[in-house]
N, C-alpha and C. Protein backbone atom coordinates (compact mmCIF):
# COMPACT_ATOMS: atom_id res chain seq x y z
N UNK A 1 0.84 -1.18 0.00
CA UNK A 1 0.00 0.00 0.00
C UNK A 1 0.89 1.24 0.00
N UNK A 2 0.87 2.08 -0.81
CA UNK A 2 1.05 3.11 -0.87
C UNK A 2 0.84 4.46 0.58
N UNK A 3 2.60 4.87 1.35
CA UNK A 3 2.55 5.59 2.27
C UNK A 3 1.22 6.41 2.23
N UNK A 4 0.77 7.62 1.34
CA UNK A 4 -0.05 8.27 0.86
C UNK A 4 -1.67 8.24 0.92
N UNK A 5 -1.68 6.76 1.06
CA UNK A 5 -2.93 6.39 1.55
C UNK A 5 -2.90 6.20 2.67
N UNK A 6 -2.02 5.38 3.38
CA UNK A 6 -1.71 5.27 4.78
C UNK A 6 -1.82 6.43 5.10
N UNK A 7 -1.01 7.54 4.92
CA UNK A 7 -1.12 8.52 5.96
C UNK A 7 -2.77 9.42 5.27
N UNK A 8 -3.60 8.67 4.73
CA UNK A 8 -4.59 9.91 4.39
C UNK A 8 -6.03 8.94 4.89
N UNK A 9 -5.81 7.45 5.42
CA UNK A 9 -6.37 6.50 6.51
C UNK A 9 -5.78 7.30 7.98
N UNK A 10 -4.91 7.43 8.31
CA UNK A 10 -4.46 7.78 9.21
C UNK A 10 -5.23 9.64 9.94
N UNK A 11 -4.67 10.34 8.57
CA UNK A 11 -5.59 11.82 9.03
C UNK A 11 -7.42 11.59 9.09
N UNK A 12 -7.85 10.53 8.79
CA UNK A 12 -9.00 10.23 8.67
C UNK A 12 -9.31 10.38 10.22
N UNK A 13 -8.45 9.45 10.74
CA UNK A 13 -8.83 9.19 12.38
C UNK A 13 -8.81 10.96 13.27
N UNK A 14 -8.12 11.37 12.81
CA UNK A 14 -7.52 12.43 13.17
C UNK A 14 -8.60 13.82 13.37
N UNK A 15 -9.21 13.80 12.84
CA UNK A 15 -10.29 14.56 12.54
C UNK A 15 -12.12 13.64 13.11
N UNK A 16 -11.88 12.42 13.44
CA UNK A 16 -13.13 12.23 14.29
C UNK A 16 -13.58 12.88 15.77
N UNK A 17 -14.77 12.62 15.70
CA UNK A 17 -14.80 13.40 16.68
C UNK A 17 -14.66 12.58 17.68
N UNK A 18 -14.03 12.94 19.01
CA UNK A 18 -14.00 11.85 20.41
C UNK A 18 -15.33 12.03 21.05
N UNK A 19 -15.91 10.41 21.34
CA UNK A 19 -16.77 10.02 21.96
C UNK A 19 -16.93 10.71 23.41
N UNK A 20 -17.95 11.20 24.14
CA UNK A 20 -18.08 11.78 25.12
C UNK A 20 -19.62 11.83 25.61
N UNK A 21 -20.57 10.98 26.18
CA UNK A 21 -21.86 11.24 26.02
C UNK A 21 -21.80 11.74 27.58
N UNK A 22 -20.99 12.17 28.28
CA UNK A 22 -20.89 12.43 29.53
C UNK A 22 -21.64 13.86 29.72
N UNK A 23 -23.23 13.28 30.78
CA UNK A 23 -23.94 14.86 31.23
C UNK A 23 -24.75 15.14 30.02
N UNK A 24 -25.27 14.25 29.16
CA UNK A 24 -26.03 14.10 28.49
C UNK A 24 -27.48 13.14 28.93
N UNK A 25 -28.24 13.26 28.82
CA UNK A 25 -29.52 12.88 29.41
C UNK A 25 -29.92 12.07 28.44
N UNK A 26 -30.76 10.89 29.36
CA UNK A 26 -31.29 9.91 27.83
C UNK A 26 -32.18 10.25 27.00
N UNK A 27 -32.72 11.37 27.53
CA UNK A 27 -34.14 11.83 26.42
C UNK A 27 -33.19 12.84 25.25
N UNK A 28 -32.60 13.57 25.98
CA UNK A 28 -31.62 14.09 25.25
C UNK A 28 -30.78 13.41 24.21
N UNK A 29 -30.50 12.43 24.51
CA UNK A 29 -29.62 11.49 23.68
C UNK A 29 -30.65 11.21 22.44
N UNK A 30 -32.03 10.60 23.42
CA UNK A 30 -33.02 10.16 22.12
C UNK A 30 -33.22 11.14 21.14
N UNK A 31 -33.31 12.42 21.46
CA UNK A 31 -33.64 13.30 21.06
C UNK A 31 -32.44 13.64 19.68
N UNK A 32 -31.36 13.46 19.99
CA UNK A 32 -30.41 13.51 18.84
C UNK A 32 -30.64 12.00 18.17
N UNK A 33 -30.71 11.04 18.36
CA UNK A 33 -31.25 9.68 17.52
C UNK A 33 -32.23 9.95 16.51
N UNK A 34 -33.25 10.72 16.94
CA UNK A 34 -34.38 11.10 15.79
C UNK A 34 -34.05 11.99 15.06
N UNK A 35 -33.24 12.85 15.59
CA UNK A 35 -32.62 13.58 14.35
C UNK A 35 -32.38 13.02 13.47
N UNK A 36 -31.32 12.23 13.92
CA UNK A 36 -30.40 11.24 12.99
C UNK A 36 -31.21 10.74 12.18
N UNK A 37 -32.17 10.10 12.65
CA UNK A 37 -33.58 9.15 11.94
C UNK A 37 -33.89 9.87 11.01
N UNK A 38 -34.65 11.25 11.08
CA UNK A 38 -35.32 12.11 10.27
C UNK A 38 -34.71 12.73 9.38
N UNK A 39 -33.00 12.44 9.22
CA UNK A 39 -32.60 13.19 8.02
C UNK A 39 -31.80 11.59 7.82
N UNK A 40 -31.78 10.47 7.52
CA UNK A 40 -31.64 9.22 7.21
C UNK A 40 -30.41 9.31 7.03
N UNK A 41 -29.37 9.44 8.37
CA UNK A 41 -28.34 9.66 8.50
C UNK A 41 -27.43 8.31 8.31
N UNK A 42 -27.75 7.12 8.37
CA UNK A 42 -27.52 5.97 8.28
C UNK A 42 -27.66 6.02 6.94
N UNK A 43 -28.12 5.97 6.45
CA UNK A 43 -28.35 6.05 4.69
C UNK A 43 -27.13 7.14 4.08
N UNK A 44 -26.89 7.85 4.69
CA UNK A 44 -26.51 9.45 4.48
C UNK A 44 -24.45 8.65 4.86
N UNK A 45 -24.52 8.15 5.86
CA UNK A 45 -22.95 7.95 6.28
C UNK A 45 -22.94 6.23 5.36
N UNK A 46 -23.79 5.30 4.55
CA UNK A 46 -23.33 4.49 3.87
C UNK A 46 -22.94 4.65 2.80
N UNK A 47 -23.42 5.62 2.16
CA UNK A 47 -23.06 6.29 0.98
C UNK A 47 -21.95 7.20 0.78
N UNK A 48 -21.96 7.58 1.90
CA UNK A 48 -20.43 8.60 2.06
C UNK A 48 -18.96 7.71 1.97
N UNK A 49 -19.54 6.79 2.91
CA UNK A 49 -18.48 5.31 3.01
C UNK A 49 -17.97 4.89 1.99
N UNK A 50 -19.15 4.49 0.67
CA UNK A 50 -18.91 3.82 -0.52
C UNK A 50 -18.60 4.82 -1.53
N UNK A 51 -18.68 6.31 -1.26
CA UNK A 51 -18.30 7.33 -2.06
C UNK A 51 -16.39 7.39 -1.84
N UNK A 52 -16.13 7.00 -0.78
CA UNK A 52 -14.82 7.79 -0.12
C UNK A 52 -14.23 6.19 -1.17
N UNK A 53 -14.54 5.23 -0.75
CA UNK A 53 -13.77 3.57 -1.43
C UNK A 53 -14.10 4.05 -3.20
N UNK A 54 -15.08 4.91 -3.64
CA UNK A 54 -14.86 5.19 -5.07
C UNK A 54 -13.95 6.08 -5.48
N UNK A 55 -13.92 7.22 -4.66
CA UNK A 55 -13.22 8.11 -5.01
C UNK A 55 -11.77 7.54 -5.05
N UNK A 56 -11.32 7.04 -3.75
CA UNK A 56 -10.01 6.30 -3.62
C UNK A 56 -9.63 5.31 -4.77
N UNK A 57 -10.34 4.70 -5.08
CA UNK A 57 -10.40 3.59 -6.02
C UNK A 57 -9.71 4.25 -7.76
N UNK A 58 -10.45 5.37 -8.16
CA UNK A 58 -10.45 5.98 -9.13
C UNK A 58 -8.93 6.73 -9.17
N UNK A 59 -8.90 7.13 -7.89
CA UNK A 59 -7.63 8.04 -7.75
C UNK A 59 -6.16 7.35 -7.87
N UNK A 60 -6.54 5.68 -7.10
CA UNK A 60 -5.09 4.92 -6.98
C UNK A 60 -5.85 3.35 -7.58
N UNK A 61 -5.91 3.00 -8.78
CA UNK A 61 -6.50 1.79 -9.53
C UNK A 61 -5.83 0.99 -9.00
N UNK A 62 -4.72 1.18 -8.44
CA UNK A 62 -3.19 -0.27 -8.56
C UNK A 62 -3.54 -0.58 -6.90
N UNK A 63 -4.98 -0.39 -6.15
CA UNK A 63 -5.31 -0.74 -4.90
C UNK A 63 -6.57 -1.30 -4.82
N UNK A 64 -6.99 -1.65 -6.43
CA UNK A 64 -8.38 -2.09 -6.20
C UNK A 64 -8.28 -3.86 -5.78
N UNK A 65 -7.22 -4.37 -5.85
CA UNK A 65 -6.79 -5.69 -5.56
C UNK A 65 -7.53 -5.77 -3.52
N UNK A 66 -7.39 -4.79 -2.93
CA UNK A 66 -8.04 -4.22 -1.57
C UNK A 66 -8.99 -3.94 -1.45
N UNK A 67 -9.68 -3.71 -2.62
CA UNK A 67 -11.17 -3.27 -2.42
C UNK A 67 -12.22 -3.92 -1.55
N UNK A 68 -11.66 -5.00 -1.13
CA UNK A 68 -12.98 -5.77 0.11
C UNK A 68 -12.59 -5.39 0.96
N UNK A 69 -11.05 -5.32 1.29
CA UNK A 69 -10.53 -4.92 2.76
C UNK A 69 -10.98 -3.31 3.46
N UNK A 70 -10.50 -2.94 1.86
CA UNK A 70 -11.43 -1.37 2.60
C UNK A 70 -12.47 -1.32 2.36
N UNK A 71 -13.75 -1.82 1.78
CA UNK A 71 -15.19 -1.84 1.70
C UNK A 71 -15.25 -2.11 3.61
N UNK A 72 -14.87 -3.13 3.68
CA UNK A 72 -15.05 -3.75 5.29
C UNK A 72 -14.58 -2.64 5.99
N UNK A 73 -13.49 -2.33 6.02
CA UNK A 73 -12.86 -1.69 7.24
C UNK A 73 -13.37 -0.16 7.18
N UNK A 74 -13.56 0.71 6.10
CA UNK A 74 -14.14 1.72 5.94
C UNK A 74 -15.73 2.02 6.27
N UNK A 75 -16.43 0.82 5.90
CA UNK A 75 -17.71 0.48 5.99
C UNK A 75 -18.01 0.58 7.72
N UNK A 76 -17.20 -0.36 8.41
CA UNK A 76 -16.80 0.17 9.94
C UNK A 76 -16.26 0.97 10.78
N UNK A 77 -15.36 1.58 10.00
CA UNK A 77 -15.48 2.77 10.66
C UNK A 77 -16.49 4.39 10.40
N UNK A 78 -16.23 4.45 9.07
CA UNK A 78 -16.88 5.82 8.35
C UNK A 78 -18.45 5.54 7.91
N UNK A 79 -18.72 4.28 8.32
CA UNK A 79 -20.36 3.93 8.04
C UNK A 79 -20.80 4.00 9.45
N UNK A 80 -22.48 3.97 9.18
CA UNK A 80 -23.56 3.40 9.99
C UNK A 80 -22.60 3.16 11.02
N UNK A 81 -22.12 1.71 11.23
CA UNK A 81 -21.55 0.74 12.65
C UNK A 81 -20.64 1.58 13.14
N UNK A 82 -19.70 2.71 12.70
CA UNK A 82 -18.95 3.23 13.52
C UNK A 82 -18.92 4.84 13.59
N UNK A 83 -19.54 5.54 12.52
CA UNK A 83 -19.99 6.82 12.98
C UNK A 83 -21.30 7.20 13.52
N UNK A 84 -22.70 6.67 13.27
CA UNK A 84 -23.59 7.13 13.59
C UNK A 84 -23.86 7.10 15.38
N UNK A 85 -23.00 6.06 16.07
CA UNK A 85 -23.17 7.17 17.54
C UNK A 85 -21.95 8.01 17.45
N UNK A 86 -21.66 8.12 16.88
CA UNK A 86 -20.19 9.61 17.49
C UNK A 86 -21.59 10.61 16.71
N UNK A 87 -21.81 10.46 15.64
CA UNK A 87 -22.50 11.58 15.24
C UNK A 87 -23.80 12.02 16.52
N UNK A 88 -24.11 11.00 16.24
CA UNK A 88 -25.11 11.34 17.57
C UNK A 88 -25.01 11.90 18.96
N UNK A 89 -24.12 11.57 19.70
CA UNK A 89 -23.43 12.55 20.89
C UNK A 89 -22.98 13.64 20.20
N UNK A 90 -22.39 14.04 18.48
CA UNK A 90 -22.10 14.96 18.50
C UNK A 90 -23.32 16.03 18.20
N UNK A 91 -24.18 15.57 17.72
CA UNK A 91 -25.77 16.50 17.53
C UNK A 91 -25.88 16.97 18.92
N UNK A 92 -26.25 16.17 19.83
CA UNK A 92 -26.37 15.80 21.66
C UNK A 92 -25.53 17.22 22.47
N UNK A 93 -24.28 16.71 21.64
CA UNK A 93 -23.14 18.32 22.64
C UNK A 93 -23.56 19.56 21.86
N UNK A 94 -23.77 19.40 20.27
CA UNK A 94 -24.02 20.74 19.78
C UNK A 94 -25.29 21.38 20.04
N UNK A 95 -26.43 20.91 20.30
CA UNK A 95 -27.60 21.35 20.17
C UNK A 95 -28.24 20.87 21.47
N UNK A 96 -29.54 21.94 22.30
CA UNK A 96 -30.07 21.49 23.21
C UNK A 96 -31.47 20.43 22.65
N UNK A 97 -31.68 19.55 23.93
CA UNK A 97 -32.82 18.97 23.45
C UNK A 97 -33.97 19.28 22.79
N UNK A 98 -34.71 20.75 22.99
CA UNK A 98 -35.49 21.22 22.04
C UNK A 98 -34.71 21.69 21.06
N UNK A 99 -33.57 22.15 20.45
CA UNK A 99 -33.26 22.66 19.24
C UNK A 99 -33.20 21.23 18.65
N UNK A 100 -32.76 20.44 18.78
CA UNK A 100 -32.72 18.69 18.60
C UNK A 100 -34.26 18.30 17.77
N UNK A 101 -35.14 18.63 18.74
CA UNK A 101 -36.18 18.12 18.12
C UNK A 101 -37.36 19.17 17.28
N UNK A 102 -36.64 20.47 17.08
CA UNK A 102 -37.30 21.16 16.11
C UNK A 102 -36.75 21.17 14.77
N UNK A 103 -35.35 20.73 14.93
CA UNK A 103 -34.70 20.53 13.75
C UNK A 103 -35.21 19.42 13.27
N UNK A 104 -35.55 18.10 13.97
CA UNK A 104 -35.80 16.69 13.48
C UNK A 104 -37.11 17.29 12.97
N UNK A 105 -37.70 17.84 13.53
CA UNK A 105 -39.34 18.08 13.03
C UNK A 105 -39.35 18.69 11.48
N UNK A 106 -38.33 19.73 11.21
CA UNK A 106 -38.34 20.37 10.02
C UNK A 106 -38.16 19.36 9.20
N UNK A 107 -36.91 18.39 9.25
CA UNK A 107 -36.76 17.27 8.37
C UNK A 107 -37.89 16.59 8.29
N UNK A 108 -38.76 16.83 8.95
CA UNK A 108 -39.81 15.78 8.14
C UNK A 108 -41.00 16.56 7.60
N UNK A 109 -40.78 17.77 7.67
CA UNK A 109 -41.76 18.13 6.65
C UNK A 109 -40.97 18.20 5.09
N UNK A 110 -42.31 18.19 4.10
CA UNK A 110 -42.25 17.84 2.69
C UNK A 110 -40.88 19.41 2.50
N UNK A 111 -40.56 20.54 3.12
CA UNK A 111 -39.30 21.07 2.73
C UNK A 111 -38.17 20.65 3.43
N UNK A 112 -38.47 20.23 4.32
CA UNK A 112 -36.88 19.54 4.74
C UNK A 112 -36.71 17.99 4.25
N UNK A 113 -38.04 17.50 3.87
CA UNK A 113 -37.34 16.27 3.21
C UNK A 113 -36.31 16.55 1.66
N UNK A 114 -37.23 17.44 1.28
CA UNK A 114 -36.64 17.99 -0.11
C UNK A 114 -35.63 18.10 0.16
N UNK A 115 -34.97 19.10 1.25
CA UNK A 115 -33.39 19.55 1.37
C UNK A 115 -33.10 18.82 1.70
N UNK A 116 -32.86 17.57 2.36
CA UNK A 116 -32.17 16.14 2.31
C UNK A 116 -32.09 15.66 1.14
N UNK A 117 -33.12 15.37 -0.06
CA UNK A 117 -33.01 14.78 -1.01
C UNK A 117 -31.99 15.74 -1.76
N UNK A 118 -32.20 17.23 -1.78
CA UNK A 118 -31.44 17.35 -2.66
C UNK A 118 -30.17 17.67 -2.52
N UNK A 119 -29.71 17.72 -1.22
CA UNK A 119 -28.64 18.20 -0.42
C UNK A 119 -27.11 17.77 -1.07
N UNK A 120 -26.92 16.45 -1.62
CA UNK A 120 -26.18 15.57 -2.34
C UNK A 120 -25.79 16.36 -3.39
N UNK A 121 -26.76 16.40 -4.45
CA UNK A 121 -26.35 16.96 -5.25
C UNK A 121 -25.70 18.09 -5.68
N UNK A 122 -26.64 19.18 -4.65
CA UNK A 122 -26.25 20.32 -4.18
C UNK A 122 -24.53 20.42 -4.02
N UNK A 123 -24.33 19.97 -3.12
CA UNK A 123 -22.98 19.84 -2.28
C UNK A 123 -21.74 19.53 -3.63
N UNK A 124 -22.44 18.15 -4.47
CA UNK A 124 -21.40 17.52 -5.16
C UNK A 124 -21.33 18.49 -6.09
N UNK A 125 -22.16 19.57 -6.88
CA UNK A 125 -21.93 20.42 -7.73
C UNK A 125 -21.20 21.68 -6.82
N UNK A 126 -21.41 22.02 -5.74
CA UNK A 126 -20.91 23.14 -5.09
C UNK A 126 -18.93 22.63 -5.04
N UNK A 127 -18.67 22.00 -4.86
CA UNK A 127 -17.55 20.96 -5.17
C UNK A 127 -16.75 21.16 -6.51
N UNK A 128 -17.83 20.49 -7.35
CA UNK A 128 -17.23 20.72 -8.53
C UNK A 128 -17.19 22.53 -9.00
N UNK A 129 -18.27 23.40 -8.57
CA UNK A 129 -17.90 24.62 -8.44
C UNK A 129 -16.59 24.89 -7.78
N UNK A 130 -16.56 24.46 -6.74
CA UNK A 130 -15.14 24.95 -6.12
C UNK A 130 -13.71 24.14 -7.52
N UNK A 131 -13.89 23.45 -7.52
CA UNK A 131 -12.61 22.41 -8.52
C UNK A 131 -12.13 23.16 -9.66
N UNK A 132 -13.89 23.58 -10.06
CA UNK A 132 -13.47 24.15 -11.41
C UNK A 132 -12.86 25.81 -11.39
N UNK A 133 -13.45 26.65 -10.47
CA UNK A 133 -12.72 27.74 -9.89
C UNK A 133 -11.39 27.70 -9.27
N UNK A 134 -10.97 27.06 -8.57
CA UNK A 134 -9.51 26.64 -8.74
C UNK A 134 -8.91 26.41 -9.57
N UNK A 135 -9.40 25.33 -10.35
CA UNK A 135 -8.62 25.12 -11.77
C UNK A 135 -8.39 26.54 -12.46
N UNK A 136 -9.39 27.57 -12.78
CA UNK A 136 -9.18 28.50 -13.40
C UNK A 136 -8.28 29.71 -12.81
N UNK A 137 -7.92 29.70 -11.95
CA UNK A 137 -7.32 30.48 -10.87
C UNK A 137 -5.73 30.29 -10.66
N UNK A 138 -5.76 28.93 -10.88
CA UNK A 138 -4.55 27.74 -10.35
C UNK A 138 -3.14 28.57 -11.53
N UNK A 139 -3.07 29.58 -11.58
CA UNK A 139 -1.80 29.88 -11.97
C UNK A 139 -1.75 31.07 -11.39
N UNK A 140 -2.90 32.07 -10.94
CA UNK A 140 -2.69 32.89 -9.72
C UNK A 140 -2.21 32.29 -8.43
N UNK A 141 -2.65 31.15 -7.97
CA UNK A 141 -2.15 30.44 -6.62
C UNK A 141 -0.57 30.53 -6.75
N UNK A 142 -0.37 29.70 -8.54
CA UNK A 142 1.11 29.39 -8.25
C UNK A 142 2.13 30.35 -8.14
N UNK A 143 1.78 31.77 -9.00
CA UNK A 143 2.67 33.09 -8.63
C UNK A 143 2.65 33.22 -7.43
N UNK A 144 1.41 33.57 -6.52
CA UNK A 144 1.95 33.83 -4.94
C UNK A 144 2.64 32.96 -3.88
N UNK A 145 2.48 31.53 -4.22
CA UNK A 145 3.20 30.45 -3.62
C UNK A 145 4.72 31.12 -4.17
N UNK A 146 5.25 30.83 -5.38
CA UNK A 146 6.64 31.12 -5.87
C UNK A 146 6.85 32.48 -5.49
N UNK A 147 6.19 33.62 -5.32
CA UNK A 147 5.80 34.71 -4.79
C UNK A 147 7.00 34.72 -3.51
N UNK A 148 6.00 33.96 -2.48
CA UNK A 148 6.75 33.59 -1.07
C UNK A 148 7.74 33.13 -0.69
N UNK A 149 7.61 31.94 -1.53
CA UNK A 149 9.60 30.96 -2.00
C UNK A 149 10.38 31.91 -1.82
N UNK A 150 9.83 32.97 -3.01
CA UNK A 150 11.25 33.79 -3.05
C UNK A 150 11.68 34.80 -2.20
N UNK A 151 10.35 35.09 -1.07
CA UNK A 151 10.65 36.08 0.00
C UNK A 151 11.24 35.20 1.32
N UNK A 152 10.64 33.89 1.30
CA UNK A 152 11.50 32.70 2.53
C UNK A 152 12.81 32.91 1.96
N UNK A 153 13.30 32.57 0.74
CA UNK A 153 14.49 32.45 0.25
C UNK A 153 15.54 33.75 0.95
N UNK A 154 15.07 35.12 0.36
CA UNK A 154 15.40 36.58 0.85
C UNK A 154 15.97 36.77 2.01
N UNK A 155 14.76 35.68 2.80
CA UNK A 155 15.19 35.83 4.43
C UNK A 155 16.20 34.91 5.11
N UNK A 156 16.34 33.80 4.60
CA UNK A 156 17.22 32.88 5.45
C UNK A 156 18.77 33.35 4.78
């Protein structure tokens, strides 16, 4: 396996959030569960799972020989079985029990289901907005990077 992936499995961990349901109340807790429920967050983190093993896949072909190992191991951690309670204590610490369950309530009306449904798409074009604006940009970046080189250089 390629260091590169290792260390980009590795920053993965790095950026979860730590478990803490401490001083959280069980209605409270429930109360972030239905969130979760009402915007089909389980649905929402399996797809993210099998998005991250495509994207990877596409990016480094000469690792698809792994592709079960990380279907499995990604699937457990960045899916359903291993994010949806971190997510959930993390709804729990961010939000009080009524903001919890007015938000779950919006998701289930016919406009917050919409903005779940269309939220995906949304996002993946806002994305490719960002990609493609970089791309067009991406020789302004590189003058001020070489820009700086040459003022680090100046200084040492």
């Amino acid at each position: 396996m390629r260091p590169s992936l290792l260390l980009a499995a590795l920053a993965l961990f790095a950026v979860l959030p730590a478990a803490s349901a401490q001083g959280i109340s069980p209605s409270h807790l429930r109360a972030a569960e239905e969130l979760a429920d009402a915007v089909d967050l389980r649905t929402v983190l399996s797809a993210s799972a099998d998005l991250v093993i495509q994207m990877e896949l596409q990016r480094n072909p000469e690792i698809a020989p792994f592709e079960d190992v990380m279907r499995d191991f990604i699937g457990r951690t960045m899916g359903p079985e291993g994010l949806l309670p971190l997510m959930v204590e993390l709804y729990a610490e961010a939000f009080t029990e009524a903001e919890l369950r007015e938000i779950a309530a919006f998701y289930r009306t016919p406009t917050g289901r919409r903005s779940i449904e269309l939220m995906p798409a949304l996002m993946a074009r806002g994305a490719e907005i960002g990609r493609q604006l970089m791309a067009e940009r991406r020789d302004e970046l590189v003058a001020l990077l070489e820009a700086r080189a040459r003022e680090l250089e100046r200084g040492n």
